[in-house]
Structure formats: structure tokens, C-alpha cells
PDB file of N, CA and C in Angstrom:
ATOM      1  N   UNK A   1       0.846  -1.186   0.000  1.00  0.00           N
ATOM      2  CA  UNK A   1       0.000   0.000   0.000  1.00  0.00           C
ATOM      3  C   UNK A   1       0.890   1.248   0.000  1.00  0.00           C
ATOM      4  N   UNK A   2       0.714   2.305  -0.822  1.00  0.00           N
ATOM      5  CA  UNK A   2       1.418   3.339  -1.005  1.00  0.00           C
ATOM      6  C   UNK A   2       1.030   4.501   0.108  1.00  0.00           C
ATOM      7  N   UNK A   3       1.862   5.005   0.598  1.00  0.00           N
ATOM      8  CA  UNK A   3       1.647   5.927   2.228  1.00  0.00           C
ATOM      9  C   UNK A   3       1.235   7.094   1.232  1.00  0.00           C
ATOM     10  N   UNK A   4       0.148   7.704   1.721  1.00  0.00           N
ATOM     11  CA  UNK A   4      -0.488   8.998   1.292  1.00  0.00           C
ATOM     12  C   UNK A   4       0.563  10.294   1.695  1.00  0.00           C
ATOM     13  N   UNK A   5       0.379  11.298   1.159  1.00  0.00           N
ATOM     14  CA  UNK A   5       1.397  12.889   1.238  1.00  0.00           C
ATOM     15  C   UNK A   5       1.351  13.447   1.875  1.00  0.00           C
ATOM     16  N   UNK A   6       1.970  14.200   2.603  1.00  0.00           N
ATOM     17  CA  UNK A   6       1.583  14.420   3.726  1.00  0.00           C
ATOM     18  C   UNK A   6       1.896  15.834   3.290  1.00  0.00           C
ATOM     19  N   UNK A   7       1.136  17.283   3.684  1.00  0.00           N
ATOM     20  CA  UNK A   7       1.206  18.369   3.565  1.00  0.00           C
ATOM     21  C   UNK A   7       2.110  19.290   4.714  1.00  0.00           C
ATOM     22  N   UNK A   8       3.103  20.105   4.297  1.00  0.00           N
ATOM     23  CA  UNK A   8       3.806  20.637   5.253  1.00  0.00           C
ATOM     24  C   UNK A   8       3.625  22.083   4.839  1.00  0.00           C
ATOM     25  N   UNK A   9       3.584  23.159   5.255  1.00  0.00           N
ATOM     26  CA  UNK A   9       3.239  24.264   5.514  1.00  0.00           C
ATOM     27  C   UNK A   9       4.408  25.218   6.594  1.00  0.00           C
ATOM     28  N   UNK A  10       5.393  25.278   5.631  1.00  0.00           N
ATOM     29  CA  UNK A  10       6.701  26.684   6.378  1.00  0.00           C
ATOM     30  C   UNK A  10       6.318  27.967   6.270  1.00  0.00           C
ATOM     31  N   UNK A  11       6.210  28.595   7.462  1.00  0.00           N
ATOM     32  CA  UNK A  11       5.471  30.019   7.913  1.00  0.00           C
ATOM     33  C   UNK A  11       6.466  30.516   8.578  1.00  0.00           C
ATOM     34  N   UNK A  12       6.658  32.323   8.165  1.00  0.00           N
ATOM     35  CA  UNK A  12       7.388  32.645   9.115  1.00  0.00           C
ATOM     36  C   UNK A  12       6.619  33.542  10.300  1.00  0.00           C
ATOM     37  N   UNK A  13       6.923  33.181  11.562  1.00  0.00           N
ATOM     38  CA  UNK A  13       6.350  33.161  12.837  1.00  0.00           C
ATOM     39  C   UNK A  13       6.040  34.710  12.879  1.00  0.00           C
ATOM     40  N   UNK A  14       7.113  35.276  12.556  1.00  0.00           N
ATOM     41  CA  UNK A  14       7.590  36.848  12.689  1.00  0.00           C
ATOM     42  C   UNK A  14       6.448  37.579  11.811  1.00  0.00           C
ATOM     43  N   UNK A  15       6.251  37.168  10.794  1.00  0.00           N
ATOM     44  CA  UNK A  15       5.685  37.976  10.029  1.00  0.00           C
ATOM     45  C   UNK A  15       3.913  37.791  10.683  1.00  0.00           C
ATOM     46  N   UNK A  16       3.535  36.499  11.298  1.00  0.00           N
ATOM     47  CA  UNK A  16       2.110  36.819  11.452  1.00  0.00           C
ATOM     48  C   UNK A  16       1.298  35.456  10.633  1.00  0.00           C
ATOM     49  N   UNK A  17       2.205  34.711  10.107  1.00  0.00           N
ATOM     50  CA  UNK A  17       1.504  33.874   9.119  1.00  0.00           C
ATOM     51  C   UNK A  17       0.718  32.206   9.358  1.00  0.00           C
ATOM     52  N   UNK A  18       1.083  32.524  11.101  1.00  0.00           N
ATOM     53  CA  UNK A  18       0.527  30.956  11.732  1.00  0.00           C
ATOM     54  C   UNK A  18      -1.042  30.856  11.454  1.00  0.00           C
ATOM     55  N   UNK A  19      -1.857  31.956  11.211  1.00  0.00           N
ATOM     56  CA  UNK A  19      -3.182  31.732  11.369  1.00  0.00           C
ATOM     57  C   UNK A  19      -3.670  30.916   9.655  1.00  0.00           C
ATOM     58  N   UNK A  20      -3.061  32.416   8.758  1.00  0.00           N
ATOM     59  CA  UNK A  20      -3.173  31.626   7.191  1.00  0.00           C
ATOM     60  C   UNK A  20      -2.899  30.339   6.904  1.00  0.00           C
ATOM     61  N   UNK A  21      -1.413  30.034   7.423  1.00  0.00           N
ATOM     62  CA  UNK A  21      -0.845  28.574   7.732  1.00  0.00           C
ATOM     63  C   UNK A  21      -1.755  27.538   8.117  1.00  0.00           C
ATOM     64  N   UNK A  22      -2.488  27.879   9.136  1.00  0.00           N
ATOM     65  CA  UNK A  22      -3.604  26.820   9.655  1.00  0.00           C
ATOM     66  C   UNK A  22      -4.897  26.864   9.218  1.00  0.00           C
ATOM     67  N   UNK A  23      -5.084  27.848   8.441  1.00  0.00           N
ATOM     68  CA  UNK A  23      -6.270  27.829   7.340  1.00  0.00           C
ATOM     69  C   UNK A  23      -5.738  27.010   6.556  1.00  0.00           C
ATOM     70  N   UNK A  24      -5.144  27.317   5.393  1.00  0.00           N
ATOM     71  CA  UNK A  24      -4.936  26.580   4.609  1.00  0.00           C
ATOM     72  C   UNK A  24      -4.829  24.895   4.740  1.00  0.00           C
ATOM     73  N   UNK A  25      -4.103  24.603   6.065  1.00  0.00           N
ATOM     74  CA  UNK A  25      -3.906  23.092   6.535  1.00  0.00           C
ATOM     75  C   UNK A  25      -5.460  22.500   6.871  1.00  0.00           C
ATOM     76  N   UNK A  26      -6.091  23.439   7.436  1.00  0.00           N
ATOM     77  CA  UNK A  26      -7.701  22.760   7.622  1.00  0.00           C
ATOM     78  C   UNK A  26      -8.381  22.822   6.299  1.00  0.00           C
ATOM     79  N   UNK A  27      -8.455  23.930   5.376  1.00  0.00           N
ATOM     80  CA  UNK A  27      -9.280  23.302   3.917  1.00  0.00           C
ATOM     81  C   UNK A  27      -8.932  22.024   3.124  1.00  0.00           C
ATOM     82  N   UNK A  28      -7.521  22.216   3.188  1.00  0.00           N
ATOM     83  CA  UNK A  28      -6.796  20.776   2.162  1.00  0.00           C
ATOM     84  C   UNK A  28      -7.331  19.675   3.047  1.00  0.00           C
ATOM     85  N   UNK A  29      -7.193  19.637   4.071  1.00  0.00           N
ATOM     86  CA  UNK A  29      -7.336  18.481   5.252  1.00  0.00           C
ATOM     87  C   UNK A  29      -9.106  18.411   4.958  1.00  0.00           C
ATOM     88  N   UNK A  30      -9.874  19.043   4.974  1.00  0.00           N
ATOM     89  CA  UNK A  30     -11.050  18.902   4.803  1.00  0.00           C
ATOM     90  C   UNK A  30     -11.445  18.389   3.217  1.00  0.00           C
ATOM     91  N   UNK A  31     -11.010  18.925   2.580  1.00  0.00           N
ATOM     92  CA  UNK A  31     -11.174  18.724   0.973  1.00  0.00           C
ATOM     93  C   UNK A  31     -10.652  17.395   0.836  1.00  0.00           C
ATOM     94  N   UNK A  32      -8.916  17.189   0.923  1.00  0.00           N
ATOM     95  CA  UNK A  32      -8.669  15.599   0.867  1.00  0.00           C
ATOM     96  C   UNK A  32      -8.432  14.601   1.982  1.00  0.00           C
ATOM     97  N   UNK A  33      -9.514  14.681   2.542  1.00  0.00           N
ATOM     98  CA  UNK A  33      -9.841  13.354   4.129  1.00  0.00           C
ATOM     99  C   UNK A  33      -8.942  12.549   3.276  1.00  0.00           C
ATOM    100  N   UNK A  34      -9.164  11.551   2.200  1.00  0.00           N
ATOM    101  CA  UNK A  34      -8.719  10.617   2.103  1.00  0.00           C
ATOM    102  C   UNK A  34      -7.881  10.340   1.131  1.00  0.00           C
ATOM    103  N   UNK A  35      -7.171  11.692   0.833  1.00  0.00           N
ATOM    104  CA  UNK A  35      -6.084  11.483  -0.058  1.00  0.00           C
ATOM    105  C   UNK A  35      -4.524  11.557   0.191  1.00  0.00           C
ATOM    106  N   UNK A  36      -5.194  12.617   1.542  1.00  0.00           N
ATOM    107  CA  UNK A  36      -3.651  13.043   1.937  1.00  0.00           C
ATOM    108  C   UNK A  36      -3.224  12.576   3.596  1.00  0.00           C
ATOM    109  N   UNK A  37      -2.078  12.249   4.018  1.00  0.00           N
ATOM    110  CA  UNK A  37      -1.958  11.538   5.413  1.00  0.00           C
ATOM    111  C   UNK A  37      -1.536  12.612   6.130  1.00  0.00           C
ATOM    112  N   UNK A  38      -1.763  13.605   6.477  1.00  0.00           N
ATOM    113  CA  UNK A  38      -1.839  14.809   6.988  1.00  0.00           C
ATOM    114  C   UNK A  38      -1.281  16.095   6.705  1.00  0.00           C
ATOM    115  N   UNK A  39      -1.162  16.626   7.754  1.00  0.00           N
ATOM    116  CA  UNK A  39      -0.653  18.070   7.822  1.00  0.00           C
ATOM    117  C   UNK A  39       0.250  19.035   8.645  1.00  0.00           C
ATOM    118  N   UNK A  40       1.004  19.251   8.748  1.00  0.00           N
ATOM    119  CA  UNK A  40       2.197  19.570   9.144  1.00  0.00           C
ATOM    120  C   UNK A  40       2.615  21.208   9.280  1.00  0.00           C
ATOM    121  N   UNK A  41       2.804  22.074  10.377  1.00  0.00           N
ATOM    122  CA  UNK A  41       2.807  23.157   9.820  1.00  0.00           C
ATOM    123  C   UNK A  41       4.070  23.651  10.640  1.00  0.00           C
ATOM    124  N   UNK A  42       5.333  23.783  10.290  1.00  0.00           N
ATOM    125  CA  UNK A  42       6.626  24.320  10.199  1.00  0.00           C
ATOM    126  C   UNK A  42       6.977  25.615  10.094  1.00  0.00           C
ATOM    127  N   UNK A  43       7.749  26.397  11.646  1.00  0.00           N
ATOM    128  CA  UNK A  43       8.083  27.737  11.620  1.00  0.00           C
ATOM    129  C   UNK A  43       9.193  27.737  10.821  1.00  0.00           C
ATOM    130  N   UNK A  44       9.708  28.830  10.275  1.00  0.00           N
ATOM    131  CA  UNK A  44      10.478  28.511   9.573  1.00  0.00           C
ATOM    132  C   UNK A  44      11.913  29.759  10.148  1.00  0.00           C
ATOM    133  N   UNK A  45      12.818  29.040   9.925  1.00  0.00           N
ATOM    134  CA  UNK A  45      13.631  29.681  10.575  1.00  0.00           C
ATOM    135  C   UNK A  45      14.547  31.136   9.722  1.00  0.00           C
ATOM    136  N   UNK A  46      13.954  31.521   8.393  1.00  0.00           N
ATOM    137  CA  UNK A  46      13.973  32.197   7.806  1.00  0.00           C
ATOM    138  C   UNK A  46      12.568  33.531   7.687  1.00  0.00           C
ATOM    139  N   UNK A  47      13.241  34.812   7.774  1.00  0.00           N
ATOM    140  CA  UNK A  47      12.081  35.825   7.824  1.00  0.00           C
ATOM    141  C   UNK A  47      11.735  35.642   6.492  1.00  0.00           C
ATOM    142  N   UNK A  48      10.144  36.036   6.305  1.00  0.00           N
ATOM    143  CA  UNK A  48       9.261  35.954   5.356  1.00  0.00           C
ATOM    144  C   UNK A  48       8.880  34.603   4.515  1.00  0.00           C
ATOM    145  N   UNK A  49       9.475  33.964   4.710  1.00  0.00           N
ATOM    146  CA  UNK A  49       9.030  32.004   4.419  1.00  0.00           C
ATOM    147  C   UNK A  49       7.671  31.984   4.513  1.00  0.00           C
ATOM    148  N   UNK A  50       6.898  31.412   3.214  1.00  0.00           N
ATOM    149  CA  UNK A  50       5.997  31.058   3.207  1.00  0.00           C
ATOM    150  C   UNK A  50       5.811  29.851   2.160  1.00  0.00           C
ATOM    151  N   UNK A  51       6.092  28.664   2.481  1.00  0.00           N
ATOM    152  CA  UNK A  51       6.310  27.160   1.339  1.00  0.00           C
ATOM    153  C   UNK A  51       5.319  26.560   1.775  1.00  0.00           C
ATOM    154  N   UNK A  52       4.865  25.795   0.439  1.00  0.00           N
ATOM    155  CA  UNK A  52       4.221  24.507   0.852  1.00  0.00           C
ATOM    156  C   UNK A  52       4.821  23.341   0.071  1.00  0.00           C
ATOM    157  N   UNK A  53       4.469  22.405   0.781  1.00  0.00           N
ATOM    158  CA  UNK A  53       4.876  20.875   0.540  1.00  0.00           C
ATOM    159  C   UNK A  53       3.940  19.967   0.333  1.00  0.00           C
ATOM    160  N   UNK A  54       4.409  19.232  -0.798  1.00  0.00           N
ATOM    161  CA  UNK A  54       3.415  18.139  -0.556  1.00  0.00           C
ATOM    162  C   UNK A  54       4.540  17.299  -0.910  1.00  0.00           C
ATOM    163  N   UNK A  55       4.597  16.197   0.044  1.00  0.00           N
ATOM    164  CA  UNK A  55       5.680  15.215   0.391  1.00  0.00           C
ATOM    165  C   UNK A  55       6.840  16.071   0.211  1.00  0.00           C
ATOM    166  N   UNK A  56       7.957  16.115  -0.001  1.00  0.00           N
ATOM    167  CA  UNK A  56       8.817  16.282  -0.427  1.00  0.00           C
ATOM    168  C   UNK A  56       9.259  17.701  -1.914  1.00  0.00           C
ATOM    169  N   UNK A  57       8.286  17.386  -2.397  1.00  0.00           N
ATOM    170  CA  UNK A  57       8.105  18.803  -3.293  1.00  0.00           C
ATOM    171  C   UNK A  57       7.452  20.232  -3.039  1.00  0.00           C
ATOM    172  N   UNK A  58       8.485  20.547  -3.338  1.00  0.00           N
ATOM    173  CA  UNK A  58       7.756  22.531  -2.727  1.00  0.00           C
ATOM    174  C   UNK A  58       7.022  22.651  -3.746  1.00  0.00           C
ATOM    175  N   UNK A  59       5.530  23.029  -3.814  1.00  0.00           N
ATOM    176  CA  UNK A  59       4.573  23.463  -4.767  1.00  0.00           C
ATOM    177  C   UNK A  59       4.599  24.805  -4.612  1.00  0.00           C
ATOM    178  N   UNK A  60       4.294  25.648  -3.861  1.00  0.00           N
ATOM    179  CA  UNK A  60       4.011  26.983  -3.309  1.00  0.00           C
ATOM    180  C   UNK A  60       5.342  27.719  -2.463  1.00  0.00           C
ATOM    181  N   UNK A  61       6.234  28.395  -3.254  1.00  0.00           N
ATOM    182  CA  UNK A  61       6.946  29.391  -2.739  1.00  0.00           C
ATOM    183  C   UNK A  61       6.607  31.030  -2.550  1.00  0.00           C
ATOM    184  N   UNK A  62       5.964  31.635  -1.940  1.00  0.00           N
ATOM    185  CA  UNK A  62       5.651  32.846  -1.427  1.00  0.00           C
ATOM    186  C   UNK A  62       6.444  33.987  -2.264  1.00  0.00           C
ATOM    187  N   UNK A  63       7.675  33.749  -2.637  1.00  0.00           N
ATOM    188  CA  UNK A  63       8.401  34.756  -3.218  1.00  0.00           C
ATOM    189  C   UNK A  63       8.582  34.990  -4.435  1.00  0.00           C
ATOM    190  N   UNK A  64       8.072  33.485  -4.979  1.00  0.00           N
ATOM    191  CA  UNK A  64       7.877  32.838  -6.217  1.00  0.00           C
ATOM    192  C   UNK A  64       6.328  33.204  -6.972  1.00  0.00           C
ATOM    193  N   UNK A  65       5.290  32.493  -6.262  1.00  0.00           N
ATOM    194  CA  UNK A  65       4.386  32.489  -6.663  1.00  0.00           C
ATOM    195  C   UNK A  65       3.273  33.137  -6.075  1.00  0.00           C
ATOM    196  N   UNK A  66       3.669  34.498  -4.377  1.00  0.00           N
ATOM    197  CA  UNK A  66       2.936  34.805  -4.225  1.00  0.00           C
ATOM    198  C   UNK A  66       1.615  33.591  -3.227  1.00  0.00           C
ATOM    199  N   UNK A  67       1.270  34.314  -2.303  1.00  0.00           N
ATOM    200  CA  UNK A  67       0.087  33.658  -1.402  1.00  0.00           C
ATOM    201  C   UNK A  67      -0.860  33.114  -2.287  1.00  0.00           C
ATOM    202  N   UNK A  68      -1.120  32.011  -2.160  1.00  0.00           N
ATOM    203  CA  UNK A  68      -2.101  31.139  -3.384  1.00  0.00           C
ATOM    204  C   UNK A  68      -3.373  31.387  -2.450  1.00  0.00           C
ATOM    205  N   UNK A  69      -4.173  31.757  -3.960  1.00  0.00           N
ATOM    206  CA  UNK A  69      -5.824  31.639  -3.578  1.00  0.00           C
ATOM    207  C   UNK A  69      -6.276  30.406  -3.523  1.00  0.00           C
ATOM    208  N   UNK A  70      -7.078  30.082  -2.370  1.00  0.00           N
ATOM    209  CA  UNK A  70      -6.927  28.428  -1.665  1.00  0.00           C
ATOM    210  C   UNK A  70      -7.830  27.715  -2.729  1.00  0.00           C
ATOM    211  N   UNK A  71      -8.687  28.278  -3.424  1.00  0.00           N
ATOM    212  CA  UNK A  71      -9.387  27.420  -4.912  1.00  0.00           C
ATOM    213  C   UNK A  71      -8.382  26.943  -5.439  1.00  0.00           C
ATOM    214  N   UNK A  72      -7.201  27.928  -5.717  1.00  0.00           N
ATOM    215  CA  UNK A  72      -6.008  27.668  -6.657  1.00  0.00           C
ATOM    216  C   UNK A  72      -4.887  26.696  -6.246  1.00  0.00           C
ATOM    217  N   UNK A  73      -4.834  26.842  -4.676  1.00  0.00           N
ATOM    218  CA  UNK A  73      -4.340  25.589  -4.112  1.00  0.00           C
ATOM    219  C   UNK A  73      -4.612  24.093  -4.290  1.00  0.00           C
ATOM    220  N   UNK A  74      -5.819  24.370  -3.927  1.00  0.00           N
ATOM    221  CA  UNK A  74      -6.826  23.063  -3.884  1.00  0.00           C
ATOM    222  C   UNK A  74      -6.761  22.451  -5.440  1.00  0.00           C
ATOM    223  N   UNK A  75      -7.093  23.378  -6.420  1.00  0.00           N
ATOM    224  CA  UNK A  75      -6.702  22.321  -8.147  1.00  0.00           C
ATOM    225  C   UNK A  75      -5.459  22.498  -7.884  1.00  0.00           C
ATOM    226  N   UNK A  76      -4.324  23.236  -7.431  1.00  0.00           N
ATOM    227  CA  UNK A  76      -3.234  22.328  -7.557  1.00  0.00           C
ATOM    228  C   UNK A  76      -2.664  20.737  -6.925  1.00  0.00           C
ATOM    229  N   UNK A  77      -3.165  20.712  -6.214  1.00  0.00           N
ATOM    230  CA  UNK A  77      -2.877  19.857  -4.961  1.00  0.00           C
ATOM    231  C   UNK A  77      -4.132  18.638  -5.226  1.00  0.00           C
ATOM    232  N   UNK A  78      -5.190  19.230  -6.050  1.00  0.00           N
ATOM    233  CA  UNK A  78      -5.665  17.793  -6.662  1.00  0.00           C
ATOM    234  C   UNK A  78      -5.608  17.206  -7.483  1.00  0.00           C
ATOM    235  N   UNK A  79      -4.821  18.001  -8.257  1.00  0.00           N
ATOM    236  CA  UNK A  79      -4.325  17.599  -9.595  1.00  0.00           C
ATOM    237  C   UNK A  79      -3.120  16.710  -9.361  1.00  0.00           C
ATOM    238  N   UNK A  80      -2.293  16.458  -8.340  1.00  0.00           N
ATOM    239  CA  UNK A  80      -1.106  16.317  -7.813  1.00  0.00           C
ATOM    240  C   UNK A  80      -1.704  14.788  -7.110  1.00  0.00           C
ATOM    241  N   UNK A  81      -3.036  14.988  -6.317  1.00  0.00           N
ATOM    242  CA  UNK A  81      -3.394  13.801  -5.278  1.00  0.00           C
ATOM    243  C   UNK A  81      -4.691  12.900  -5.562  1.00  0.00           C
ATOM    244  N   UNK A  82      -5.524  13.458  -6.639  1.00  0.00           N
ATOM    245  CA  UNK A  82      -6.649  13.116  -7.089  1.00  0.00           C
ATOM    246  C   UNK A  82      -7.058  13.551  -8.683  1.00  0.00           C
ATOM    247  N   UNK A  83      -6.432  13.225  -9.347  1.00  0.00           N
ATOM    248  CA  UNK A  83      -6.745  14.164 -10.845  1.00  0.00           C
ATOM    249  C   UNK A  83      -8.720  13.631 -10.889  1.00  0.00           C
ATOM    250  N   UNK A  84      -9.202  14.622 -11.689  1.00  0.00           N
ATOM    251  CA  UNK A  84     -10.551  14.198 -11.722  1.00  0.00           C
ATOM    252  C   UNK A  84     -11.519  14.712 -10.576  1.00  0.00           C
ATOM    253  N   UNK A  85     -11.218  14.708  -9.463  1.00  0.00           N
ATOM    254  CA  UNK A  85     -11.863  14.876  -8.137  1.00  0.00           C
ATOM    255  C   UNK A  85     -12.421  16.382  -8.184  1.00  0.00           C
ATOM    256  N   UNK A  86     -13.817  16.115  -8.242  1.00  0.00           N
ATOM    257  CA  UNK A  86     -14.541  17.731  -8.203  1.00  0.00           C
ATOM    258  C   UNK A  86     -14.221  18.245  -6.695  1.00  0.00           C
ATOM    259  N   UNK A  87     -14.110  19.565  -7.184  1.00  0.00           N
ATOM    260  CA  UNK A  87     -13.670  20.486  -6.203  1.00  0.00           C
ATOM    261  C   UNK A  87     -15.076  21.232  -5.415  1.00  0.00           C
ATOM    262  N   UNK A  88     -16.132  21.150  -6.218  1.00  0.00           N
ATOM    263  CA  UNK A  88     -17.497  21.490  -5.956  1.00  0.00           C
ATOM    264  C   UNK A  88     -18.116  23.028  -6.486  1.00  0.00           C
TER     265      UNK A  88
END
């Protein structure tokens, strides 16, 4: 059986970003109950850090791509864990 992805979420503490951080970890977590094996949310020991992970791959760099609109998260991250899977 293949171990599901687990979502990690690097925030920097300083800036204020634990609350967004834990939004975001409760929609994905709500959206994929059963795709993803949890959620993980990491201070980051760098000012202004804002990454996301899914397993091992950074999808979402903050400096890169800017705070993702969580619709825009969500088709990314189902496209990644569920291709097909209505978003609603």
C-alpha cells in the first residue's frame, strides 16, 4: 500500500503567518480526508518564508508564486493527489 502525502506548511512566525498557515492546513485536510496523510505546519527559521509541501516537493513558494488563492491551491494539490476529483 502506497503511504499517502503528507502536507507541510513553512510560515514565518515573525511575520504573522501561523493563522493563514492553519487555514490553509484545515481546507486541504477537509477537501482531501482521504487522499492526503496529513498536515504539518513548520516555523520557519527564515524571515518571510511562506512554502508549501506536498511530500517532499515545494509546490508553493511565497516569493515565487505569491500567497495562493486556496481554490487555486486546492486544483493544484488535486491535480497532484486526485486528478478528476470535483472540487465542488
Amino acid at each position: 500500500m502506497m503511504e499517502k502525502p503528507v502536507i507541510t506548511i513553512e510560515y514565518c512566525p515573525k511575520c504573522g503567518w501561523l493563522l493563514r498557515a492553519s487555514y490553509m492546513a484545515a481546507e486541504l485536510l477537509t477537501t482531501f480526508t482521504d487522499e492526503l496523510g496529513g498536515a504539518m505546519l513548520r516555523p520557519s527559521e527564515t524571515g518571510g518564508t511562506f512554502c508549501i509541501y506536498l511530500g517532499e516537493e515545494r509546490i508553493i513558494d511565497r516569493r515565487v508564486d505569491g500567497f495562493p488563492d486556496i481554490a487555486a491551491l486546492k486544483r493544484l494539490v488535486r491535480n497532484k493527489v486526485a486528478p478528476g476529483k470535483p472540487l465542488g
